[in-house]
Protein backbone atom coordinates (compact mmCIF):
# COMPACT_ATOMS: atom_id res chain seq x y z
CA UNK A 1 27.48 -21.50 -45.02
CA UNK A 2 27.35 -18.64 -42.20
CA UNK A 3 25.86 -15.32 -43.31
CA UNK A 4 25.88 -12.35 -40.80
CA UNK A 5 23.42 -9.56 -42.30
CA UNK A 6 24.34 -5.83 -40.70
CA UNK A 7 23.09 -2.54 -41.24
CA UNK A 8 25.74 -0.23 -43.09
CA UNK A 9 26.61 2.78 -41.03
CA UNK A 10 28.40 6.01 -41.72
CA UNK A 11 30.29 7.03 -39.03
CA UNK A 12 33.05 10.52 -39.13
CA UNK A 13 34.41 8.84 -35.72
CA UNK A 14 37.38 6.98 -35.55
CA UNK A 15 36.91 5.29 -32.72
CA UNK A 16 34.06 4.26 -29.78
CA UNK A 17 34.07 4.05 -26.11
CA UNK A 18 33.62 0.74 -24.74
CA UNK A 19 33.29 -0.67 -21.49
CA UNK A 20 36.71 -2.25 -22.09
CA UNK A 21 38.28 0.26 -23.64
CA UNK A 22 38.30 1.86 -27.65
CA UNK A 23 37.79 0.51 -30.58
CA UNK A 24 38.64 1.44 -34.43
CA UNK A 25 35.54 2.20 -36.26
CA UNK A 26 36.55 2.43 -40.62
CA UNK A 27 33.60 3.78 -42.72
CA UNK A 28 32.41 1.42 -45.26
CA UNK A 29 33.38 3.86 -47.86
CA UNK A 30 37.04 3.28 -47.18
CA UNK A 31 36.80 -0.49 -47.88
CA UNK A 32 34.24 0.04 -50.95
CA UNK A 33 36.06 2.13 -53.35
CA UNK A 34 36.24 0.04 -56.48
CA UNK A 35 34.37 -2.80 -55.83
CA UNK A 36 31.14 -4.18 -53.97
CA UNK A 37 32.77 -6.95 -52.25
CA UNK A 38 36.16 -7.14 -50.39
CA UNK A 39 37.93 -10.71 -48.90
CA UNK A 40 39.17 -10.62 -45.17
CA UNK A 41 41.74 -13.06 -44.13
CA UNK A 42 40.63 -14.39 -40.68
CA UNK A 43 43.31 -16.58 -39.83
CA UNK A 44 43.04 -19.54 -41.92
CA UNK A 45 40.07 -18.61 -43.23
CA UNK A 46 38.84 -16.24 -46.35
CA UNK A 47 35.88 -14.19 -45.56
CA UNK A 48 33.45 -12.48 -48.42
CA UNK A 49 32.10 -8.46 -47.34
CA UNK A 50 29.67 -7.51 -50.33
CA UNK A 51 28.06 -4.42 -50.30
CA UNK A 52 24.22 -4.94 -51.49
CA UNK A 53 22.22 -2.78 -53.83
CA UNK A 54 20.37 -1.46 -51.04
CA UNK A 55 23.10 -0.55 -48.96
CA UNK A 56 22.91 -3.64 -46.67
CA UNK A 57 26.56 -5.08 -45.46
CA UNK A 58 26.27 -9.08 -46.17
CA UNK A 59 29.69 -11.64 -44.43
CA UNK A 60 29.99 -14.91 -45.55
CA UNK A 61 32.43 -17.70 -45.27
């Protein structure tokens, strides 16, 4: 099982400079409004975002 541990961050941005261009930034509090976890379809595969107690961001497969 793959876990990939990141920091959350609030960001009022919506979007970032990049070397190759923008990209979409979405505050966590947009995806976390009822719940602690959310499921993100990655082509054929289901992936778990849970929201810790301590604020931490936590993917698994």
């Amino acid at each position: 099982m793959y876990h990939s541990y990141m920091h959350l961050q609030a960001s009022n941005d919506s979007s970032h400079s990049t070397a190759s261009g923008l990209r979409k930034s979405i505050n966590s509090n947009m995806l976390f409004t009822d719940s602690n976890e959310i499921v993100i379809q990655h082509r054929e595969q289901q992936y778990r975002l849970r929201l810790t107690r301590t604020g931490k961001l936590i993917l698994t497969k």
